[in-house]
PDB file of N, CA and C in Angstrom:
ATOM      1  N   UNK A   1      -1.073  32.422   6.020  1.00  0.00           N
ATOM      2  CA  UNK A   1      -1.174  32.321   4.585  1.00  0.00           C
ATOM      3  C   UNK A   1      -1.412  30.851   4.227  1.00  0.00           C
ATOM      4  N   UNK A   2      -2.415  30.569   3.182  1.00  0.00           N
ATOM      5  CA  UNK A   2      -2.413  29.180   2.881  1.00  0.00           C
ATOM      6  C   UNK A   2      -1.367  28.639   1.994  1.00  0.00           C
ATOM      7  N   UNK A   3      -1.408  27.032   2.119  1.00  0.00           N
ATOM      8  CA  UNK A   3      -0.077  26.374   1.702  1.00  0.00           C
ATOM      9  C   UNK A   3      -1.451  26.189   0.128  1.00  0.00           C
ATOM     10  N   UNK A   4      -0.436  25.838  -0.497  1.00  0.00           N
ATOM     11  CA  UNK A   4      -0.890  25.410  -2.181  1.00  0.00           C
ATOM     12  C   UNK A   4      -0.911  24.069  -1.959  1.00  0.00           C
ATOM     13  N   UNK A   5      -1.764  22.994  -2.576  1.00  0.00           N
ATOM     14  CA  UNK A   5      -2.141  21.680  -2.363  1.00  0.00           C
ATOM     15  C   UNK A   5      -2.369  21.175  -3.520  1.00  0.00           C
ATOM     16  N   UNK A   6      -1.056  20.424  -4.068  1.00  0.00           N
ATOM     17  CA  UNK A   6      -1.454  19.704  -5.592  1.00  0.00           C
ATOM     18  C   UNK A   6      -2.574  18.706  -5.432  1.00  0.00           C
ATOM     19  N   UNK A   7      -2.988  18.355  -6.536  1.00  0.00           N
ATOM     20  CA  UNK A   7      -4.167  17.277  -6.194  1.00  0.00           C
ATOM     21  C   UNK A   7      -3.800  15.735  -5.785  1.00  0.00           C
ATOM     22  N   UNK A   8      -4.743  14.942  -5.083  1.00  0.00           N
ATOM     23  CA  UNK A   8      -4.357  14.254  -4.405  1.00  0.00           C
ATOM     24  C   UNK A   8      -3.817  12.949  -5.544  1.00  0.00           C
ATOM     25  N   UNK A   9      -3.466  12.247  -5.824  1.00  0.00           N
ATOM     26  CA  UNK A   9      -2.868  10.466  -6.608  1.00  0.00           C
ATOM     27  C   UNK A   9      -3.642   9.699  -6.296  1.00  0.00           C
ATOM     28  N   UNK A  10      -4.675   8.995  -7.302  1.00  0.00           N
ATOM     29  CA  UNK A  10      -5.647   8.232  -6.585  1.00  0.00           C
ATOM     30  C   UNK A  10      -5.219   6.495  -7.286  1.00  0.00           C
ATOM     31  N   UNK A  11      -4.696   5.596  -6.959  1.00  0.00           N
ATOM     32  CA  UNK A  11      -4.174   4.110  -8.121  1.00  0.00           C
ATOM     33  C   UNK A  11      -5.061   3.171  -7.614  1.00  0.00           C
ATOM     34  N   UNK A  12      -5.683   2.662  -8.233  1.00  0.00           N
ATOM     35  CA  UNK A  12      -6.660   1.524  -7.532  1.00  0.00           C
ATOM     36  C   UNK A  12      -6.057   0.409  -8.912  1.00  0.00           C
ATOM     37  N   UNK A  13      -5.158  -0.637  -8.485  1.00  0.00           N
ATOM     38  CA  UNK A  13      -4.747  -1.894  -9.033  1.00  0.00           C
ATOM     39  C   UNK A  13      -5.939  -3.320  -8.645  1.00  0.00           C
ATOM     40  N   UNK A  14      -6.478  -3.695  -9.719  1.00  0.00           N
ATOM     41  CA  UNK A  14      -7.249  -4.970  -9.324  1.00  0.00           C
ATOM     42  C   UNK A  14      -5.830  -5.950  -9.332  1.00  0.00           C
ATOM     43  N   UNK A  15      -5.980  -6.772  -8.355  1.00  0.00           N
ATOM     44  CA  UNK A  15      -5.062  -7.900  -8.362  1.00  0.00           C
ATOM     45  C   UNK A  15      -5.256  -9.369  -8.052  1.00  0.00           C
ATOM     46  N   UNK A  16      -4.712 -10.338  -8.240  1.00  0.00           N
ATOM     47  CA  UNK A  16      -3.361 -10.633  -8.936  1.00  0.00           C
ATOM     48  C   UNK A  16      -3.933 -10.101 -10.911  1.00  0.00           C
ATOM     49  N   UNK A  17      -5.390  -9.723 -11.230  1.00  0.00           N
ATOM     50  CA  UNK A  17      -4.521  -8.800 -12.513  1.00  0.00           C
ATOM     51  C   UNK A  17      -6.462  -8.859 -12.661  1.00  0.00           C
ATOM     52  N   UNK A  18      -6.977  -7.898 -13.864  1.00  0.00           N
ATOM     53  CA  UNK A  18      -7.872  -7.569 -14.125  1.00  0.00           C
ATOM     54  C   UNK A  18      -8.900  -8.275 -14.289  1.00  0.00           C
ATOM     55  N   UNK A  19      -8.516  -9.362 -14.730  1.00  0.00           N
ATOM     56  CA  UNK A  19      -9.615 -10.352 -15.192  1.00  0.00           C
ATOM     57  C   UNK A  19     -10.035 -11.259 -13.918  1.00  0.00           C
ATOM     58  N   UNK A  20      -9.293 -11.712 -12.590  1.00  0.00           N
ATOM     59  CA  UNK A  20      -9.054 -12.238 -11.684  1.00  0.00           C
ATOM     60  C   UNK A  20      -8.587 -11.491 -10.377  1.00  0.00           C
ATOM     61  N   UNK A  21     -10.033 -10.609 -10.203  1.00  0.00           N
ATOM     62  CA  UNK A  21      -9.618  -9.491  -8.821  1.00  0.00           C
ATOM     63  C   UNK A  21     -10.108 -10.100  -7.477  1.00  0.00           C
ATOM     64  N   UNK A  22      -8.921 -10.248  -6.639  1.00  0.00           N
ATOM     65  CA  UNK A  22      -9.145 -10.675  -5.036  1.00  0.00           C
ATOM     66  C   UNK A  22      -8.880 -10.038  -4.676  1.00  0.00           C
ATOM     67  N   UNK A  23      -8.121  -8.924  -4.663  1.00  0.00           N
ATOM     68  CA  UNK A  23      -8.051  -7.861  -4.069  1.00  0.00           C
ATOM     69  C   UNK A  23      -8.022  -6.790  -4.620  1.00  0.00           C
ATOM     70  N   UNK A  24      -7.792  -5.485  -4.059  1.00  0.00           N
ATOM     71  CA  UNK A  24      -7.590  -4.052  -5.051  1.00  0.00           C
ATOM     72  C   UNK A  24      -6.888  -3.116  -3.544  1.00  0.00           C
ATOM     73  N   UNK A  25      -5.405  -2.855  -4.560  1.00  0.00           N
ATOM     74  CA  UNK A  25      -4.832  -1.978  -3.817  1.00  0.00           C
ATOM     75  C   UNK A  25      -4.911  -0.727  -4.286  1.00  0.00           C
ATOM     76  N   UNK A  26      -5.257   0.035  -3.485  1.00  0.00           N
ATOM     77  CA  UNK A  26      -5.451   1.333  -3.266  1.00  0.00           C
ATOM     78  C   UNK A  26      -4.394   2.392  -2.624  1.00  0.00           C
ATOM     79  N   UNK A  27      -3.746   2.924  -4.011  1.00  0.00           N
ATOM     80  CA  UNK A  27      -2.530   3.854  -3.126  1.00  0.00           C
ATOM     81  C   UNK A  27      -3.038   5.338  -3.193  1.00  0.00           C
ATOM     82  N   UNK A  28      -2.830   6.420  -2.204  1.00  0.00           N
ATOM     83  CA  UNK A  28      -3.238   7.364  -2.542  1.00  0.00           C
ATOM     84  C   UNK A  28      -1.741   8.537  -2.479  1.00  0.00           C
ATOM     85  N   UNK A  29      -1.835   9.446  -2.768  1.00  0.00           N
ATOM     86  CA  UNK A  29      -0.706  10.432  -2.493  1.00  0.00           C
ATOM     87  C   UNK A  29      -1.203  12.331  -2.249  1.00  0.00           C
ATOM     88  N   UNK A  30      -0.449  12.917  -1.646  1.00  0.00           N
ATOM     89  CA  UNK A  30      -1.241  14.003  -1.770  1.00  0.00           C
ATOM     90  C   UNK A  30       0.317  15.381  -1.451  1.00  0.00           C
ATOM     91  N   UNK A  31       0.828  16.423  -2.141  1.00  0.00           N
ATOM     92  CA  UNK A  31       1.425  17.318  -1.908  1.00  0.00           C
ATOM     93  C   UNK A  31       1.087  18.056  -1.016  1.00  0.00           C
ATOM     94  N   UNK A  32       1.801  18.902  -0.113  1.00  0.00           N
ATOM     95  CA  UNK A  32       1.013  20.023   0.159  1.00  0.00           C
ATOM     96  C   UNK A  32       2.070  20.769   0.706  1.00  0.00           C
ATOM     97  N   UNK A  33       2.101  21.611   2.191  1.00  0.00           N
ATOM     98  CA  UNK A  33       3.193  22.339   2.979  1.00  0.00           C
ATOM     99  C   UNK A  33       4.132  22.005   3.133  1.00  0.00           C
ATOM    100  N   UNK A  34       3.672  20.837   3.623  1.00  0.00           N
ATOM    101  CA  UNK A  34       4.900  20.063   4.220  1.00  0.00           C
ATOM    102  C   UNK A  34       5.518  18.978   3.693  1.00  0.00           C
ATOM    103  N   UNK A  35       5.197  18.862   2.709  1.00  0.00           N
ATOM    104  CA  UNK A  35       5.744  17.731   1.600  1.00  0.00           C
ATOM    105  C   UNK A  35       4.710  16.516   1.183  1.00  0.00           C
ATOM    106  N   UNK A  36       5.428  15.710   0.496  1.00  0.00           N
ATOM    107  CA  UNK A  36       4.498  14.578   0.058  1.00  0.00           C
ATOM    108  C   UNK A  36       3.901  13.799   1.315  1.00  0.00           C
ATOM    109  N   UNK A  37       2.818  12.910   1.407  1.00  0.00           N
ATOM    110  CA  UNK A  37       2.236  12.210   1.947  1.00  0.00           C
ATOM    111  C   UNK A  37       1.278  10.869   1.370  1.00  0.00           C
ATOM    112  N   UNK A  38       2.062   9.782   1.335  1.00  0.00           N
ATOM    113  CA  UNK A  38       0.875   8.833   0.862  1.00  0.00           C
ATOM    114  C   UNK A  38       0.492   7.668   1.946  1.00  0.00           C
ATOM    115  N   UNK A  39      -0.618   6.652   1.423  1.00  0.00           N
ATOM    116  CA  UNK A  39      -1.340   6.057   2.153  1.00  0.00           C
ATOM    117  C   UNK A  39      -1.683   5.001   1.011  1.00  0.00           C
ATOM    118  N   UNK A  40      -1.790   3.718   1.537  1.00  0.00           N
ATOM    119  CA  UNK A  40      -2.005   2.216   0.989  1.00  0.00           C
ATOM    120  C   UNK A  40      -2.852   1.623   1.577  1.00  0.00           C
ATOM    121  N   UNK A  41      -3.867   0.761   0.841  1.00  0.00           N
ATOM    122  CA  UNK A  41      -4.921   0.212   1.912  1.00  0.00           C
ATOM    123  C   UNK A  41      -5.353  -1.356   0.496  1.00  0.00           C
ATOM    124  N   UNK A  42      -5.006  -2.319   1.023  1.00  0.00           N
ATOM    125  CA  UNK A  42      -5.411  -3.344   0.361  1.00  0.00           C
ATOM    126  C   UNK A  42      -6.548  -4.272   0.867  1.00  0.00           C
ATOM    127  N   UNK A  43      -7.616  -3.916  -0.415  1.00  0.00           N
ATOM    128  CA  UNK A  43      -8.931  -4.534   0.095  1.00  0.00           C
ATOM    129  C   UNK A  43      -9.211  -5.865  -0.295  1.00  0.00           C
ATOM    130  N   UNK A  44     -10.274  -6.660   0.646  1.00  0.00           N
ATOM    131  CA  UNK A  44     -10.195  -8.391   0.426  1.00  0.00           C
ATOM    132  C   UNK A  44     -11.683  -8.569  -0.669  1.00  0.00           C
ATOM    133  N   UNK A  45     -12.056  -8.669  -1.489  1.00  0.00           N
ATOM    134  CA  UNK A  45     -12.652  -8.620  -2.760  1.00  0.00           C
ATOM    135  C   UNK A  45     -13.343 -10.471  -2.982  1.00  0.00           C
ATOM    136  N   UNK A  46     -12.867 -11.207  -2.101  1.00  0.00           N
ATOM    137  CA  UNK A  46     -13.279 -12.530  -2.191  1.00  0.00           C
ATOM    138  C   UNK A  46     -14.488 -13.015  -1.153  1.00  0.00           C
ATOM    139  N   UNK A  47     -14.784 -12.138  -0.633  1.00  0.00           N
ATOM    140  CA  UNK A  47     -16.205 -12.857   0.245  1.00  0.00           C
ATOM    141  C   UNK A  47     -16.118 -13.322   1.344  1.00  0.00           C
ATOM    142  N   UNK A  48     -14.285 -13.784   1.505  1.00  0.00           N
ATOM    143  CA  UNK A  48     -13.999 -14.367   2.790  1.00  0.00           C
ATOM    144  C   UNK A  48     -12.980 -14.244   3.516  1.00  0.00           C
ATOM    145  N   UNK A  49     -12.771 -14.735   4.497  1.00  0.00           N
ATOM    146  CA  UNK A  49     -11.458 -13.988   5.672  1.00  0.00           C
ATOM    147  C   UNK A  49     -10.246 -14.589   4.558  1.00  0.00           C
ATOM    148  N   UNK A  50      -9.419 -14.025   4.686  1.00  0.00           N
ATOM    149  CA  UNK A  50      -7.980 -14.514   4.188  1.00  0.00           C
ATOM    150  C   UNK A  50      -6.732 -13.404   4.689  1.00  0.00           C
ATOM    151  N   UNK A  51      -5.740 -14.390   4.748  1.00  0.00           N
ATOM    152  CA  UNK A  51      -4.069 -13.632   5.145  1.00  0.00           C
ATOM    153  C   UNK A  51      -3.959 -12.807   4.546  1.00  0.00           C
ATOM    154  N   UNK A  52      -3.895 -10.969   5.119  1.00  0.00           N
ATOM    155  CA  UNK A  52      -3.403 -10.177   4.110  1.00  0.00           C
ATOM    156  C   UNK A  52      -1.948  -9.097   4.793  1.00  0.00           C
ATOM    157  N   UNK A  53      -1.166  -9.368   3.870  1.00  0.00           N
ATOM    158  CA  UNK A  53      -0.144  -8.275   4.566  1.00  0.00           C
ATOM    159  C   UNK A  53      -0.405  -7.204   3.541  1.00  0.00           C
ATOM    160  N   UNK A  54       0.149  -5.818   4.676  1.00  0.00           N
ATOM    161  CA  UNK A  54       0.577  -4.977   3.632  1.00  0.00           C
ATOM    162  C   UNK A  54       1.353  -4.590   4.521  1.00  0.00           C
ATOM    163  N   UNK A  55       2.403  -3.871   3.648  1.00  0.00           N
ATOM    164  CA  UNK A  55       3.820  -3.211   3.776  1.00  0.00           C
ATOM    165  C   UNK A  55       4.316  -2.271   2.914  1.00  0.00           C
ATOM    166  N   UNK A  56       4.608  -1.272   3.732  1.00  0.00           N
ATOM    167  CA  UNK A  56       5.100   0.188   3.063  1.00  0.00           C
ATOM    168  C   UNK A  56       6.730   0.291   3.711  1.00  0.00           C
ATOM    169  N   UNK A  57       7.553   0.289   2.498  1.00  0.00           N
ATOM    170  CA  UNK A  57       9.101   0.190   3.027  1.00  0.00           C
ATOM    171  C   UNK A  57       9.855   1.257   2.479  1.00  0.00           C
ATOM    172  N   UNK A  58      11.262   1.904   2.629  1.00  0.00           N
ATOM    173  CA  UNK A  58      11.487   3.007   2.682  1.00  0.00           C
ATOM    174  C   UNK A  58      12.438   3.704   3.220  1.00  0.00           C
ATOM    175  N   UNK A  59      13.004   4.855   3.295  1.00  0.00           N
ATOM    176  CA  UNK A  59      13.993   5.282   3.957  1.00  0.00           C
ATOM    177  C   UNK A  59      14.006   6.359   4.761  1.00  0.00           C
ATOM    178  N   UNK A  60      14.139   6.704   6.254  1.00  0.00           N
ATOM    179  CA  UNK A  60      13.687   7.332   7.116  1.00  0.00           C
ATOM    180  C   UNK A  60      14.896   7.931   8.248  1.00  0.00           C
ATOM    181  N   UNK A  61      15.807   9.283   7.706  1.00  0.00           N
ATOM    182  CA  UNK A  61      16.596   9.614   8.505  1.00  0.00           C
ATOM    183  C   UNK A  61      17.729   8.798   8.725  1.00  0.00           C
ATOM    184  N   UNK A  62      17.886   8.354   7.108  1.00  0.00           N
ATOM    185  CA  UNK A  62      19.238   7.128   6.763  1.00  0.00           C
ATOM    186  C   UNK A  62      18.877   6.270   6.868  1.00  0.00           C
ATOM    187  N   UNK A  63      17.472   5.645   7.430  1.00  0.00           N
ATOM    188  CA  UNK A  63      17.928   3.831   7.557  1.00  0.00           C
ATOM    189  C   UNK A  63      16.417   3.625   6.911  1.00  0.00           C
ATOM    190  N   UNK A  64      16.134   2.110   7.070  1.00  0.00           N
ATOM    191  CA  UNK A  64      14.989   1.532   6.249  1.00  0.00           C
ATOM    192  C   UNK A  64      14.166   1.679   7.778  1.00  0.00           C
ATOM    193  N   UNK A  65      13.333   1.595   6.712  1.00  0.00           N
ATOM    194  CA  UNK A  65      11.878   1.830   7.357  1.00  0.00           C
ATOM    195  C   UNK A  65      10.597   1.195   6.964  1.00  0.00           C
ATOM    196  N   UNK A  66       9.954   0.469   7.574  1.00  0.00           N
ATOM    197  CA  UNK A  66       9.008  -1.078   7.326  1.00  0.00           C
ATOM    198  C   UNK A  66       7.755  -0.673   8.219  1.00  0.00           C
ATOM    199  N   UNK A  67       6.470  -0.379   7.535  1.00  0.00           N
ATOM    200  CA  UNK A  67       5.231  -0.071   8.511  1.00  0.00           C
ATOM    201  C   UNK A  67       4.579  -1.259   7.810  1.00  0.00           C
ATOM    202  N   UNK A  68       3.672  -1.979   8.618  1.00  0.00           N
ATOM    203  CA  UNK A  68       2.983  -2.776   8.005  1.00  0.00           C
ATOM    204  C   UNK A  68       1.573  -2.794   8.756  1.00  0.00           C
ATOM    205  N   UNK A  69       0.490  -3.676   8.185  1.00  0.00           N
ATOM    206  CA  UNK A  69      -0.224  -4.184   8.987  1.00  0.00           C
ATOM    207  C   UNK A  69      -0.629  -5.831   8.392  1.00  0.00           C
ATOM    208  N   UNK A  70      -0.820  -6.647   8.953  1.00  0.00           N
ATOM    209  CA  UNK A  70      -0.908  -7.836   8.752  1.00  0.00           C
ATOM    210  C   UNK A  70      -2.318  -8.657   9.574  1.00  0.00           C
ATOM    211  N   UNK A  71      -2.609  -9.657   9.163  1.00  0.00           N
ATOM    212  CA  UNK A  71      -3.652 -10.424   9.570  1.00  0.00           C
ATOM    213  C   UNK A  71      -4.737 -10.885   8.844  1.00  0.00           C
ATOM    214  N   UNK A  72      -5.464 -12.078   9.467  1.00  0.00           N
ATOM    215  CA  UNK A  72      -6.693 -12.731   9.030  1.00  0.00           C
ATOM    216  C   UNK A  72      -7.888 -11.427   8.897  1.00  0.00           C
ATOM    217  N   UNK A  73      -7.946 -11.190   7.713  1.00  0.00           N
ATOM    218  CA  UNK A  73      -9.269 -10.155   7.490  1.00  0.00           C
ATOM    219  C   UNK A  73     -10.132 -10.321   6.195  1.00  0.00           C
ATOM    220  N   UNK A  74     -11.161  -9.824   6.582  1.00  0.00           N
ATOM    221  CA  UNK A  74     -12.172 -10.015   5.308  1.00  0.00           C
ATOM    222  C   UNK A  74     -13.000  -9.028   4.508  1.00  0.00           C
ATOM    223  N   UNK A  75     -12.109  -7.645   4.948  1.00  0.00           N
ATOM    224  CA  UNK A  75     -12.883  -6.387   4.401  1.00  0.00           C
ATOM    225  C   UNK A  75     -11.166  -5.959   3.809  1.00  0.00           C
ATOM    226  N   UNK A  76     -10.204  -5.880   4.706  1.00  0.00           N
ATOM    227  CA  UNK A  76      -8.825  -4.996   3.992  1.00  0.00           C
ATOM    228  C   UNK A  76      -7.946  -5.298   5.287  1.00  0.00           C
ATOM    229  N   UNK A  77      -6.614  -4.952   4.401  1.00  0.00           N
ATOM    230  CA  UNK A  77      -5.375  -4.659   5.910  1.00  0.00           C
ATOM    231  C   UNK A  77      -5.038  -3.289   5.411  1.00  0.00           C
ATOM    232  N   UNK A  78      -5.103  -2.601   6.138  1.00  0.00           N
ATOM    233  CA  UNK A  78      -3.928  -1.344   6.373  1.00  0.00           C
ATOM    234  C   UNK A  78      -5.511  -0.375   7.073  1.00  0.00           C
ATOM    235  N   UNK A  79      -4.799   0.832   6.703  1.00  0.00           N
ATOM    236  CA  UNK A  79      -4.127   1.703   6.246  1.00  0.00           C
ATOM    237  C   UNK A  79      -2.478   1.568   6.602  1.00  0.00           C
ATOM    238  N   UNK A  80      -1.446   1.615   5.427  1.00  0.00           N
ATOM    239  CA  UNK A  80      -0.034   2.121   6.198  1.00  0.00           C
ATOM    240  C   UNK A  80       0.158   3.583   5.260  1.00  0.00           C
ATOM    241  N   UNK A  81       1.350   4.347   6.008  1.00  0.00           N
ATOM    242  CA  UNK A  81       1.823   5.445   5.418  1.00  0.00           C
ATOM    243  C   UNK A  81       3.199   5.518   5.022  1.00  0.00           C
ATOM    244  N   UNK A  82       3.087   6.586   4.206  1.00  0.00           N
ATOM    245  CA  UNK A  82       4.755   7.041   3.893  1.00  0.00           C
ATOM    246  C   UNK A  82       4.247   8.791   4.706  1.00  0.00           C
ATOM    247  N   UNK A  83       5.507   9.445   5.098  1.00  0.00           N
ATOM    248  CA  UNK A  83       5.268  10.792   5.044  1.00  0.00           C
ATOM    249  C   UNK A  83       6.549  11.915   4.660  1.00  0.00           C
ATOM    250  N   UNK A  84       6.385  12.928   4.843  1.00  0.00           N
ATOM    251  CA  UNK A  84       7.481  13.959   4.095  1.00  0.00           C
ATOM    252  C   UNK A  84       8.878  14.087   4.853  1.00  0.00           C
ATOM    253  N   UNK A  85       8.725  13.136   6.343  1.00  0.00           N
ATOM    254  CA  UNK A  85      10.237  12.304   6.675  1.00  0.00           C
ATOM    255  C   UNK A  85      10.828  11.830   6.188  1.00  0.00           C
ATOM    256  N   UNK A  86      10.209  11.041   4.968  1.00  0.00           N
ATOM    257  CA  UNK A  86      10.884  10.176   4.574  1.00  0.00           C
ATOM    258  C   UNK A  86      11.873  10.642   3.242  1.00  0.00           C
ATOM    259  N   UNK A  87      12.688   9.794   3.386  1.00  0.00           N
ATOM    260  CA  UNK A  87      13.992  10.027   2.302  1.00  0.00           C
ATOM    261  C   UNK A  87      13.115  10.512   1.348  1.00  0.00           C
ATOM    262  N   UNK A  88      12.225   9.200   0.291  1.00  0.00           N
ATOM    263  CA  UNK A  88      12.040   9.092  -0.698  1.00  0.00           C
ATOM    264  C   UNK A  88      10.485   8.578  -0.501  1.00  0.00           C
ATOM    265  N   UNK A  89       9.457   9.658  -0.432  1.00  0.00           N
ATOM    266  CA  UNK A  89       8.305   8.780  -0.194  1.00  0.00           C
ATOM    267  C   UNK A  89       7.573   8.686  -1.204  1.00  0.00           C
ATOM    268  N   UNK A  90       7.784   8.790  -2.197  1.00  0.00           N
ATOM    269  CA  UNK A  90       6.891   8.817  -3.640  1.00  0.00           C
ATOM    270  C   UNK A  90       7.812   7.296  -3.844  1.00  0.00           C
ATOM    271  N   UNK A  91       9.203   6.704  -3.566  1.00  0.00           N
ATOM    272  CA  UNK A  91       9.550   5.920  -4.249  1.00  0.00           C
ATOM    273  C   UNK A  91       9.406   4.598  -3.424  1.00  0.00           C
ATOM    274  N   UNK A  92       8.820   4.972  -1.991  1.00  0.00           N
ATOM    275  CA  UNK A  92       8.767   3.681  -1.393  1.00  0.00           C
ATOM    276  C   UNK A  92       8.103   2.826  -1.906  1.00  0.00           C
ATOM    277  N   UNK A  93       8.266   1.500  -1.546  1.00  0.00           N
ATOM    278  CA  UNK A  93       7.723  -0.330  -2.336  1.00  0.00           C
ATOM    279  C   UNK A  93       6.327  -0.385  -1.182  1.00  0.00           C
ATOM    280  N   UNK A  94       5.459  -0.523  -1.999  1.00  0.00           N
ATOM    281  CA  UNK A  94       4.548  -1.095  -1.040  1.00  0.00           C
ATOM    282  C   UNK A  94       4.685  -2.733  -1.819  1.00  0.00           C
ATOM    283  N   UNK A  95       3.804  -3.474  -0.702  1.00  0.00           N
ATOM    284  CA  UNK A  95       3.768  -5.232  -1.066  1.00  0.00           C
ATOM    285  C   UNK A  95       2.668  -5.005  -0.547  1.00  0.00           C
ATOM    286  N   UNK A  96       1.808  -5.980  -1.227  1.00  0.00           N
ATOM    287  CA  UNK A  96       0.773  -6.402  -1.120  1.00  0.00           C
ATOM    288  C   UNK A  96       0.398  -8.277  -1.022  1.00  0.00           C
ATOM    289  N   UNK A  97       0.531  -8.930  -0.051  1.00  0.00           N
ATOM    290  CA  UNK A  97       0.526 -10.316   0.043  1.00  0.00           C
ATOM    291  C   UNK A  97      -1.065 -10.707   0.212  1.00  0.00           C
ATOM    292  N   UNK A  98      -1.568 -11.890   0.097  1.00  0.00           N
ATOM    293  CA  UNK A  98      -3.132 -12.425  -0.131  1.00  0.00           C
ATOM    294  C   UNK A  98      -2.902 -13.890   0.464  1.00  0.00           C
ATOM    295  N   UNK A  99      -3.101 -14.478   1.442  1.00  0.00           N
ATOM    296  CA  UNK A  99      -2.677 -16.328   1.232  1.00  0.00           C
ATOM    297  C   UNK A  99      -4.381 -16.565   2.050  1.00  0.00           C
ATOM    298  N   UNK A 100      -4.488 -17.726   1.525  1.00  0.00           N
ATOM    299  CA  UNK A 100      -6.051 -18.535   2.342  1.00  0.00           C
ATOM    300  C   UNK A 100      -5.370 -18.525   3.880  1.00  0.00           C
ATOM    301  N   UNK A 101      -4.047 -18.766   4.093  1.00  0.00           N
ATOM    302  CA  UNK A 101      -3.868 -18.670   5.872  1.00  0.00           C
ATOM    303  C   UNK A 101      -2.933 -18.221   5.805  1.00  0.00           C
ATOM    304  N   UNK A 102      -2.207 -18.150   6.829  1.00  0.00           N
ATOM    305  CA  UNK A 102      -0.744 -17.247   7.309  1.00  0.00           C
ATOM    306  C   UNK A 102      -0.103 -17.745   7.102  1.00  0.00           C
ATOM    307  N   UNK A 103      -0.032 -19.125   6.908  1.00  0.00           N
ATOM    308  CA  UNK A 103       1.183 -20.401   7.113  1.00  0.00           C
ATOM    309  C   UNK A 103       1.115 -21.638   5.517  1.00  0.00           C
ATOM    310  N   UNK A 104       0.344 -20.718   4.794  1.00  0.00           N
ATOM    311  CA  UNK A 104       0.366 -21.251   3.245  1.00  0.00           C
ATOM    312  C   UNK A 104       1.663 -20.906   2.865  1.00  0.00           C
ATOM    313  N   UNK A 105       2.447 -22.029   1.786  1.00  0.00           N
ATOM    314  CA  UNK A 105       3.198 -21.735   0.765  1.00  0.00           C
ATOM    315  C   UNK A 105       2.750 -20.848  -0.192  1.00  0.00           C
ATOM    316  N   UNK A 106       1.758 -21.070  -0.742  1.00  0.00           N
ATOM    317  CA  UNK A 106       0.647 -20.657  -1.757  1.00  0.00           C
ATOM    318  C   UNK A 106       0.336 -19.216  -1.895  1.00  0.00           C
ATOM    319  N   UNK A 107       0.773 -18.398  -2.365  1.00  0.00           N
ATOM    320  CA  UNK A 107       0.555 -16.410  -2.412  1.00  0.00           C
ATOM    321  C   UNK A 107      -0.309 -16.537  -3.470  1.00  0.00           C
ATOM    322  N   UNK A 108      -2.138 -16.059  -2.850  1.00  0.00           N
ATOM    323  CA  UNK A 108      -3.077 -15.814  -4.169  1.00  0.00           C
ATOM    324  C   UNK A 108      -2.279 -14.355  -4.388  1.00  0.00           C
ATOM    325  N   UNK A 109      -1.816 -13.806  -3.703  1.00  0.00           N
ATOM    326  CA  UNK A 109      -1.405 -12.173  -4.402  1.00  0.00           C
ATOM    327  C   UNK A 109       0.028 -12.169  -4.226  1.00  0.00           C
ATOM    328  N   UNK A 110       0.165 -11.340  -4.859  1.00  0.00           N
ATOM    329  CA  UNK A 110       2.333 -11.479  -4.534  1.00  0.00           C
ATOM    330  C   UNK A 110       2.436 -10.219  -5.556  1.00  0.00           C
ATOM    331  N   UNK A 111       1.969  -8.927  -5.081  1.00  0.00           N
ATOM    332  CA  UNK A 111       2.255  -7.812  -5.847  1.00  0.00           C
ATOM    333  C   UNK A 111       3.227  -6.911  -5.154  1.00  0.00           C
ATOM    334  N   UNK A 112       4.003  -5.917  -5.945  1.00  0.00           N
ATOM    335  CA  UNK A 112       4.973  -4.584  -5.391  1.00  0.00           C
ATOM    336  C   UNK A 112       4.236  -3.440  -6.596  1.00  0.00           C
ATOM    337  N   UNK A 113       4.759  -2.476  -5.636  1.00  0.00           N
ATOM    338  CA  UNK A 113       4.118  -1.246  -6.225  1.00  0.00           C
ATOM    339  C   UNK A 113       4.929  -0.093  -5.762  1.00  0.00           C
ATOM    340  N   UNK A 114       5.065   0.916  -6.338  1.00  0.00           N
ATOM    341  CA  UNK A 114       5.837   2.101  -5.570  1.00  0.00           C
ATOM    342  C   UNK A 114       4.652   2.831  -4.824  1.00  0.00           C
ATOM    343  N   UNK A 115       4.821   3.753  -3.989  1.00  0.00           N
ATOM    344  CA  UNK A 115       3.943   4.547  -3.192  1.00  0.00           C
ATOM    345  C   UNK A 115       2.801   5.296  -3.860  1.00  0.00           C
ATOM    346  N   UNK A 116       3.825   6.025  -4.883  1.00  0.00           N
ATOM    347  CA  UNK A 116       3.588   7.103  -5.632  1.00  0.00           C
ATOM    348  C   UNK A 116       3.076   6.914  -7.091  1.00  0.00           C
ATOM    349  N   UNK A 117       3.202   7.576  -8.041  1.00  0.00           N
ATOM    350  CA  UNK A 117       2.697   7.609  -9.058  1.00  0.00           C
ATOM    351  C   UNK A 117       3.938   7.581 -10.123  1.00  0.00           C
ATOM    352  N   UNK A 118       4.904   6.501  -9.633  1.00  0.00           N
ATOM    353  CA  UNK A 118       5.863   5.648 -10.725  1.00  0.00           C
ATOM    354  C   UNK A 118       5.378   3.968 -10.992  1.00  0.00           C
ATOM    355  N   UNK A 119       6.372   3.801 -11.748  1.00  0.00           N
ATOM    356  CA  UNK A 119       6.553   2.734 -12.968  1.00  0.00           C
ATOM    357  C   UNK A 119       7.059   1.449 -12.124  1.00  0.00           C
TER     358      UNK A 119
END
């Protein structure tokens, strides 16, 4: 028998804010059988390599839970996930970091976001 499949959460944030986009995070979410499932992917929007973290954090069978991907890139970092393990995966924090190198003081991006389709 088929499972019912709400439609998928699509958030595309220009950042650090609309008028001034270096990046654009992209969260997606999707219901289905087996519970919620989302996915984060922060793209590099400036033309050139730069430090990007991303991080999807969270709670996983009682304890925290930290997927990331990190590095010098010039198209995006991630994909990371949340999935229907998780405690709370609509409420996990994604971060989204941007620096010209790894070892800058300087954050062109310094955003948080929930997974899901909250506030």
């Amino acid at each position: 028998m088929p499972t019912s499949t709400k439609p998928a959460i699509r958030i595309a944030d220009r950042l650090p804010s609309a008028q001034r986009r270096l990046g654009t995070l992209f969260r997606y979410g999707k219901s289905g059988g087996d519970g919620w499932r989302g996915c984060a992917l922060f793209d590099n929007n400036t033309g050139g390599t730069k430090y990007m973290k991303l991080t999807v954090c969270g709670a996983k069978n009682g304890e925290r839970r930290c997927d990331k991907d990190s590095g010098d890139f010039s198209q995006y970092a991630g994909p990371v996930y949340t999935g229907p393990d998780w405690s709370d995966p609509k409420g996990a924090k994604v971060t989204a970091i941007m620096k010209k190198k790894w070892n800058s003081d300087t954050r062109l991006i310094d955003a948080e976001r929930c997974a899901g389709a909250c506030n």
